[in-house]
C-alpha atoms as a PDB file:
ATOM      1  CA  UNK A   1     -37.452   9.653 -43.971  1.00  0.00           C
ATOM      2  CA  UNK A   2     -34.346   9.148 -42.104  1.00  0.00           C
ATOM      3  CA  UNK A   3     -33.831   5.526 -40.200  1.00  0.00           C
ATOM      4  CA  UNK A   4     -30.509   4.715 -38.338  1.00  0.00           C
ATOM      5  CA  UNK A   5     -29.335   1.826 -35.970  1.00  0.00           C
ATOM      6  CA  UNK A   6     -26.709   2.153 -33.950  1.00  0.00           C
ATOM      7  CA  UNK A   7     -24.410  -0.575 -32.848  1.00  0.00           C
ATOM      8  CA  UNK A   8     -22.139  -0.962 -29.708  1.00  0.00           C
ATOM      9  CA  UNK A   9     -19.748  -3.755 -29.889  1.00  0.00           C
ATOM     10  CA  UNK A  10     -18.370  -5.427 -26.694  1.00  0.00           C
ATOM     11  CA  UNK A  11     -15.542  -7.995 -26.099  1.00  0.00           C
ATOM     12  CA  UNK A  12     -13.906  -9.304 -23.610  1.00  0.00           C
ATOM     13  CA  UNK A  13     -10.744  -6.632 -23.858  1.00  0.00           C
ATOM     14  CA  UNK A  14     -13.338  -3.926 -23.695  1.00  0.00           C
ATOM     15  CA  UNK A  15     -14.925  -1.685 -25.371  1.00  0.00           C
ATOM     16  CA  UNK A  16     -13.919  -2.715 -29.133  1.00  0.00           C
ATOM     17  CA  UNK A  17     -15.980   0.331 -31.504  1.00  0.00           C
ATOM     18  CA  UNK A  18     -19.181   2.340 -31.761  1.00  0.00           C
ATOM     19  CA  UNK A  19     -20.672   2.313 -35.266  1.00  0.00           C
ATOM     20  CA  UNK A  20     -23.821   4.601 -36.353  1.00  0.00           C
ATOM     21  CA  UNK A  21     -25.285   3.343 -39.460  1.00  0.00           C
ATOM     22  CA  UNK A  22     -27.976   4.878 -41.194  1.00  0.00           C
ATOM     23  CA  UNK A  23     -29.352   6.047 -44.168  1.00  0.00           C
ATOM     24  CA  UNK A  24     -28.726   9.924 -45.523  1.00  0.00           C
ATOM     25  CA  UNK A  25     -31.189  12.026 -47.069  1.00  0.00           C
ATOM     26  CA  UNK A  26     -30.083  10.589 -50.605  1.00  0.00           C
ATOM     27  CA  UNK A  27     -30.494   7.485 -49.722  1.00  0.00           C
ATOM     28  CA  UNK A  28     -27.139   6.022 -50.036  1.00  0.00           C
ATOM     29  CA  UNK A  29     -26.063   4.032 -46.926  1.00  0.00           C
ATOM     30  CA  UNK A  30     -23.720   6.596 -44.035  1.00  0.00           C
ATOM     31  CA  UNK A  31     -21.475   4.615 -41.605  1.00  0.00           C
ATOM     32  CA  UNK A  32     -19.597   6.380 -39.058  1.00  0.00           C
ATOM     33  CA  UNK A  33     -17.170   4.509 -36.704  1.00  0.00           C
ATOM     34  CA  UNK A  34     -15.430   5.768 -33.619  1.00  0.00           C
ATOM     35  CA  UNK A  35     -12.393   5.083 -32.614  1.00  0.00           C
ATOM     36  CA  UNK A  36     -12.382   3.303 -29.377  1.00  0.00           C
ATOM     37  CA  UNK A  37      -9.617   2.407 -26.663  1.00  0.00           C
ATOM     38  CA  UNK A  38      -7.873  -1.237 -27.193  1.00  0.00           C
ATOM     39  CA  UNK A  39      -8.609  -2.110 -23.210  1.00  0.00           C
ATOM     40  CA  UNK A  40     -10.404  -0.927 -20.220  1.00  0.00           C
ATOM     41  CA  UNK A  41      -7.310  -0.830 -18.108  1.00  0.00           C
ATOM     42  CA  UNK A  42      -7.575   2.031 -15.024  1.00  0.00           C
ATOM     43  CA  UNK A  43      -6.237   4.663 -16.299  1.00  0.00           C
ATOM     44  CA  UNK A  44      -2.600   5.289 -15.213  1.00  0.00           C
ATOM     45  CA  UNK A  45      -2.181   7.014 -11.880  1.00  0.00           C
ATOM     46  CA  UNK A  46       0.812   9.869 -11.585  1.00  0.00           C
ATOM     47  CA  UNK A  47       3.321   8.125 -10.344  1.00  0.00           C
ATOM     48  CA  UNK A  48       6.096  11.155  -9.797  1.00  0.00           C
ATOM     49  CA  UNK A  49       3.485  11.888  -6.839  1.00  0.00           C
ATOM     50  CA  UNK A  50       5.014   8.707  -5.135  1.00  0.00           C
ATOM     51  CA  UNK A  51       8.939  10.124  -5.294  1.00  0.00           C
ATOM     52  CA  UNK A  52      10.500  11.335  -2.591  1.00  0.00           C
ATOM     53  CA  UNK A  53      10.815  10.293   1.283  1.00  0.00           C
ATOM     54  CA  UNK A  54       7.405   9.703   3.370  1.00  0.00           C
ATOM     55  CA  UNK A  55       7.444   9.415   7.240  1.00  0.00           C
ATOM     56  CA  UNK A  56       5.141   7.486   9.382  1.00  0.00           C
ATOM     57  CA  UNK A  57       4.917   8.404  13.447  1.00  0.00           C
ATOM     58  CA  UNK A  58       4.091   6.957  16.698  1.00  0.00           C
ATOM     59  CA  UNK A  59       0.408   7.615  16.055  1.00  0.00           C
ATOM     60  CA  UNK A  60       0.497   6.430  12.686  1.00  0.00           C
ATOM     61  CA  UNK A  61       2.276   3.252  13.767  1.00  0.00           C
ATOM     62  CA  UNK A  62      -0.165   2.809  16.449  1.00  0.00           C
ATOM     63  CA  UNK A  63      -3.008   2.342  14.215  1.00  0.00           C
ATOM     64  CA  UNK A  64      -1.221  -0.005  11.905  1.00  0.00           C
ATOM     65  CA  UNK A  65      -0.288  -2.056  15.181  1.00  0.00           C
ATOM     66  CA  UNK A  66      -4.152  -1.834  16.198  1.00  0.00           C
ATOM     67  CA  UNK A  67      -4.831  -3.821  12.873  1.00  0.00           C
ATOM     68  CA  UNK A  68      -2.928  -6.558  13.745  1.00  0.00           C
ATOM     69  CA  UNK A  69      -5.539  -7.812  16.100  1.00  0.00           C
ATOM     70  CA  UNK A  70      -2.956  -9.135  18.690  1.00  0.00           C
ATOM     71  CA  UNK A  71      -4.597 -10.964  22.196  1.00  0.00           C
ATOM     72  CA  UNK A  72      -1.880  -9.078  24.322  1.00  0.00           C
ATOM     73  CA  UNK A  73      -2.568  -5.340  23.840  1.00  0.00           C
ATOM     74  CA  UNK A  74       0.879  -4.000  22.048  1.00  0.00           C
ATOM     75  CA  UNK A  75       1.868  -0.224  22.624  1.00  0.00           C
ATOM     76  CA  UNK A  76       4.519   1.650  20.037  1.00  0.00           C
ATOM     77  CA  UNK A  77       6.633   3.474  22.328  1.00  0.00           C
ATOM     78  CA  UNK A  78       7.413   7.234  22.182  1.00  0.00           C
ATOM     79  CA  UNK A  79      10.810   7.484  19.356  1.00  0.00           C
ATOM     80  CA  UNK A  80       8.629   4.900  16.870  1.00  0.00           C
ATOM     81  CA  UNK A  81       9.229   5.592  13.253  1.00  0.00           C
ATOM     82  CA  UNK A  82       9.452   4.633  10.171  1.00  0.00           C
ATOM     83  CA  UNK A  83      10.476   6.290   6.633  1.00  0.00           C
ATOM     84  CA  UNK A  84       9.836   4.885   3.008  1.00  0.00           C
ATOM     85  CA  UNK A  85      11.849   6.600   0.549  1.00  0.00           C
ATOM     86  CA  UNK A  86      11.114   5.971  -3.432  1.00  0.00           C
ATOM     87  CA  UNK A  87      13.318   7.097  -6.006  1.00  0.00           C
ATOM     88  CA  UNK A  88      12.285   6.351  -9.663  1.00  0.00           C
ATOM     89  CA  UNK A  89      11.060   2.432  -9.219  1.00  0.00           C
ATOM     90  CA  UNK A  90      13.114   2.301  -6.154  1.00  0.00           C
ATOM     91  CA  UNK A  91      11.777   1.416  -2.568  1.00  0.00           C
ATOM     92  CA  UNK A  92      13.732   1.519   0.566  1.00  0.00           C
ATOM     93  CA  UNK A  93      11.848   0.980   3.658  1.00  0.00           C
ATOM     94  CA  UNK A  94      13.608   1.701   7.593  1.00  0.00           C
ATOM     95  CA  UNK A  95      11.851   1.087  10.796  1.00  0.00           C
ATOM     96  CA  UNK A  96      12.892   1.342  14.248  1.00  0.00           C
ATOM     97  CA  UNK A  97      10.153   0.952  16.949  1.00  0.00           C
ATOM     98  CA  UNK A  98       9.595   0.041  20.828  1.00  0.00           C
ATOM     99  CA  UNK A  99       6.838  -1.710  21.646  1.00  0.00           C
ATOM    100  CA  UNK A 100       5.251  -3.097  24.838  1.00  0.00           C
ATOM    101  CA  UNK A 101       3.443  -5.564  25.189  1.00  0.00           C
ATOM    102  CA  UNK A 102       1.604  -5.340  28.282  1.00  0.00           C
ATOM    103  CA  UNK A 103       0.282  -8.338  30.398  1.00  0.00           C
ATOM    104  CA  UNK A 104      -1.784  -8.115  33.593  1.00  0.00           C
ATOM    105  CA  UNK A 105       1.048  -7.984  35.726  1.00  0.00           C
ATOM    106  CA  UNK A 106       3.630  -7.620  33.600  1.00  0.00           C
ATOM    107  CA  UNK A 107       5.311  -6.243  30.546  1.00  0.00           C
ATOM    108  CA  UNK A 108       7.543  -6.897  27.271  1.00  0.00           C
ATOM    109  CA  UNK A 109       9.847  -4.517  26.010  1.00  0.00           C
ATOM    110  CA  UNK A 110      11.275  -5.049  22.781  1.00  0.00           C
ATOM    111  CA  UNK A 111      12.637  -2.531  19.448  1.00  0.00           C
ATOM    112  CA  UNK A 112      11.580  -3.645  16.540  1.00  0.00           C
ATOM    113  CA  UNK A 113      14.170  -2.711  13.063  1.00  0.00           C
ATOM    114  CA  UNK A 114      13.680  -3.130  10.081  1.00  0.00           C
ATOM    115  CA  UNK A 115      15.462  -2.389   6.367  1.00  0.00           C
ATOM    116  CA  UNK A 116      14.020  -3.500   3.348  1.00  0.00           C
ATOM    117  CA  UNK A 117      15.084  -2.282  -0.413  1.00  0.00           C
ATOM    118  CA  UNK A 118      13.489  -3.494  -3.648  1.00  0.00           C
ATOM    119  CA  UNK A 119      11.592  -1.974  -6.648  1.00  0.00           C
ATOM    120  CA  UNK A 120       8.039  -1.650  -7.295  1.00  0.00           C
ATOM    121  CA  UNK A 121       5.408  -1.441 -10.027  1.00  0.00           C
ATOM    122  CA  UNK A 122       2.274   0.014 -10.050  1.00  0.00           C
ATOM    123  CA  UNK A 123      -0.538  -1.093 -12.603  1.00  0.00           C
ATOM    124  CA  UNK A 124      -3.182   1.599 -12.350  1.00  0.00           C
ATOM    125  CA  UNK A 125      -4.435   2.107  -8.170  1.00  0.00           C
ATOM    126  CA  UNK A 126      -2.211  -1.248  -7.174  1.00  0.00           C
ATOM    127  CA  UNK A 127       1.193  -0.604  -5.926  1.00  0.00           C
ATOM    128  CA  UNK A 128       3.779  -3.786  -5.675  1.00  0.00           C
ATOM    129  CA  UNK A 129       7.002  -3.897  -4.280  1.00  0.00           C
ATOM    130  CA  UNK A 130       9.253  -6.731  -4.607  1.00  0.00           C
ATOM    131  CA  UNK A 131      11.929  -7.290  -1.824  1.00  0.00           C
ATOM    132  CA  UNK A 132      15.755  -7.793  -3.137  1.00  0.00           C
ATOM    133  CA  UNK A 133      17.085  -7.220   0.512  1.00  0.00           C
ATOM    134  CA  UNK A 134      15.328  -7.357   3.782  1.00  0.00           C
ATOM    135  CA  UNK A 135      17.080  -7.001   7.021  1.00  0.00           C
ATOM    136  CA  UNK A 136      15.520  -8.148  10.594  1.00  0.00           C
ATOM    137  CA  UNK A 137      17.556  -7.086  13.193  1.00  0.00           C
ATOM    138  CA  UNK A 138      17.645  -8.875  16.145  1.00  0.00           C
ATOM    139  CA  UNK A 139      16.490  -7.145  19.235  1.00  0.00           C
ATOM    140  CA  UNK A 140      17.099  -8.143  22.805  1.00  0.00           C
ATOM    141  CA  UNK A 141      13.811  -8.091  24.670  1.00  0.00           C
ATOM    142  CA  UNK A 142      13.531  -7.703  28.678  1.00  0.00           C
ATOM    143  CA  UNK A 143      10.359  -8.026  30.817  1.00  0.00           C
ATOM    144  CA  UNK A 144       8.994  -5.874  33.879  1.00  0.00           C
ATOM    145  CA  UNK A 145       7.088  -7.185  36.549  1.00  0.00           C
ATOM    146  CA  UNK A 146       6.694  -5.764  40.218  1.00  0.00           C
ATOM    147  CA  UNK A 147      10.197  -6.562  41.026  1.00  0.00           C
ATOM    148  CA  UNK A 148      12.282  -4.858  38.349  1.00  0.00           C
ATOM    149  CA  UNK A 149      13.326  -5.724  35.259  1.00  0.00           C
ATOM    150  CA  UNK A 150      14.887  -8.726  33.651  1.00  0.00           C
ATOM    151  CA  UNK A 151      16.731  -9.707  30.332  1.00  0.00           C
ATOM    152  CA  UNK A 152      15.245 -12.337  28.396  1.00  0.00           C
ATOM    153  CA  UNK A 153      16.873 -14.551  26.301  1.00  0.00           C
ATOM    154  CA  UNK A 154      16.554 -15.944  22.909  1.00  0.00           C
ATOM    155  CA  UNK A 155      14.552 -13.904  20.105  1.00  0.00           C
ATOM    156  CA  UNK A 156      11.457 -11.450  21.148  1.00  0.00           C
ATOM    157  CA  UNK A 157       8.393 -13.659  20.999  1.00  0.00           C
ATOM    158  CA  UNK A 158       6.709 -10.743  18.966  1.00  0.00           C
ATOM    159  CA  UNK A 159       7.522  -9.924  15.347  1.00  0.00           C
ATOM    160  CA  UNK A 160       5.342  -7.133  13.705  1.00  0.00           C
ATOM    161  CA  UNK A 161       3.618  -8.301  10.648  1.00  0.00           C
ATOM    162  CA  UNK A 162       4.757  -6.615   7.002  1.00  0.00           C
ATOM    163  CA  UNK A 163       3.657  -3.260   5.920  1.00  0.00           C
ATOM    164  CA  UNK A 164       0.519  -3.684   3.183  1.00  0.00           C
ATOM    165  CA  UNK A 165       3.087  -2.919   0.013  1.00  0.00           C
ATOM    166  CA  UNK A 166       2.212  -5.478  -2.293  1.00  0.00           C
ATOM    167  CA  UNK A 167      -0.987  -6.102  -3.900  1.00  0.00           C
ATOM    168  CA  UNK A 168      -2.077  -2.469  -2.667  1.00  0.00           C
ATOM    169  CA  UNK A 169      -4.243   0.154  -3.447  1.00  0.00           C
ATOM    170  CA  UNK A 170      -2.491   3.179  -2.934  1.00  0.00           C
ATOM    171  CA  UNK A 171      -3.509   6.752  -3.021  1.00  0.00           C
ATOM    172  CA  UNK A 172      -0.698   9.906  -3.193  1.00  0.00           C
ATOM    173  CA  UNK A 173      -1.648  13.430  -2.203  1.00  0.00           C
ATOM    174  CA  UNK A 174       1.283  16.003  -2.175  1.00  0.00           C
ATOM    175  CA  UNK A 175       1.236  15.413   1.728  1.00  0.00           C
ATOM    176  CA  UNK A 176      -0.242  11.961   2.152  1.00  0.00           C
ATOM    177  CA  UNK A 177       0.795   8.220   0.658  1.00  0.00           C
ATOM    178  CA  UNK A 178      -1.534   5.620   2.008  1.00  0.00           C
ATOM    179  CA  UNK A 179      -1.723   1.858   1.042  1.00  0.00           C
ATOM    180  CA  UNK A 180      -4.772  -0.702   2.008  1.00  0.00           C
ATOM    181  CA  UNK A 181      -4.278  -4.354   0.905  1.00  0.00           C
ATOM    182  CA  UNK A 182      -7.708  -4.936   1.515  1.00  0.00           C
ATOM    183  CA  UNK A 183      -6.964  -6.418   5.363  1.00  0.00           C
ATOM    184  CA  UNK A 184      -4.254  -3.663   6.667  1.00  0.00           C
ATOM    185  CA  UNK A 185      -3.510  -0.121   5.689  1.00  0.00           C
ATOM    186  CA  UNK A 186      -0.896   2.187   6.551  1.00  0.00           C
ATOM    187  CA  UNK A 187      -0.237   5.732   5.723  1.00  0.00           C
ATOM    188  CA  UNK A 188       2.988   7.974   5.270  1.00  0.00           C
ATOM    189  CA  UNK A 189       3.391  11.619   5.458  1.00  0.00           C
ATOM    190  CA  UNK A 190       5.839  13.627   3.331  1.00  0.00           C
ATOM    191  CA  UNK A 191       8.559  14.624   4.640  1.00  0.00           C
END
């Protein structure tokens, strides 16, 4: 008569080994033990799918601005674009987009630009880029009511809120790069 337990052993780190103990035929005692992975980390995503430059459009910066929940409706103007380009752990980010902000008799016109470099990690499906150099530029701003057009002065009472690179899940396709911080996401295509 054969009789055999087996045993699963669980730790905090993870899965730690699988042992099947049991008796053989002779009757001398059989252990058998697996070897098992030293942590239940996500496995490791392919990060050469991140390389290279990735482009994001009007449309694309349209929905991002939709996230943002703002009370005055905000519009990304035709010419809207930004470009994220990652070389080995390098990240350099470049916007340049209109946007107006449209009132009910009125409207704000202001370019928003942007340069950011820095590195990232990634750690299974989160993506993290730290910052080393991040450039606002200042834009003049104007607004249009039923008599023309006027300068304003002083900063643009709009900024646009950071792209979700930190803290991310991202997924890569060979045409799409997409991020989601759990609150905004934003998506690049190649190119």
């Amino acid at each position: 008569m054969r009789v055999g337990v087996r045993v699963l052993a669980v730790s905090a780190a993870g899965l730690m080994a699988l042992a099947a103990c049991g008796t053989s035929d002779s009757g001398q005692a059989a252990t058998t033990v697996a070897a098992a992975p030293t942590s239940m980390a996500p496995p490791a995503r392919d990060v050469a799918c991140l390389q290279g430059t990735w482009r994001g459009d009007q449309a694309g910066i349209q929905e991002f601005v939709d996230q943002l929940g703002e009370a005055v409706p905000t519009l990304a103007q035709p010419g809207s674009a930004w470009v994220l380009v990652i070389a080995g752990n390098s990240i350099d980010y470049t916007s340049t987009i209109p946007l107006v902000q449209v009132l009910s008799d009125a409207s704000m016109h202001t370019t928003v630009a942007q340069h950011f470099q820095g590195t990232f990690i990634t750690s299974g499906s989160t993506f993290s880029a730290t910052f080393t150099s991040q450039e606002v530029e200042p834009s003049s701003w104007t607004m249009t009511v039923a008599d023309g057009t006027l300068p304003m002065p002083g900063q643009p009472p709009y900024e646009l809120a950071p792209l979700p690179l930190s803290g991310a899940e991202y997924t890569c396709s060979a045409t799409t790069l997409s991020f989601d911080d759990g609150e905004r996401s934003v998506s690049f295509q190649r190119g």
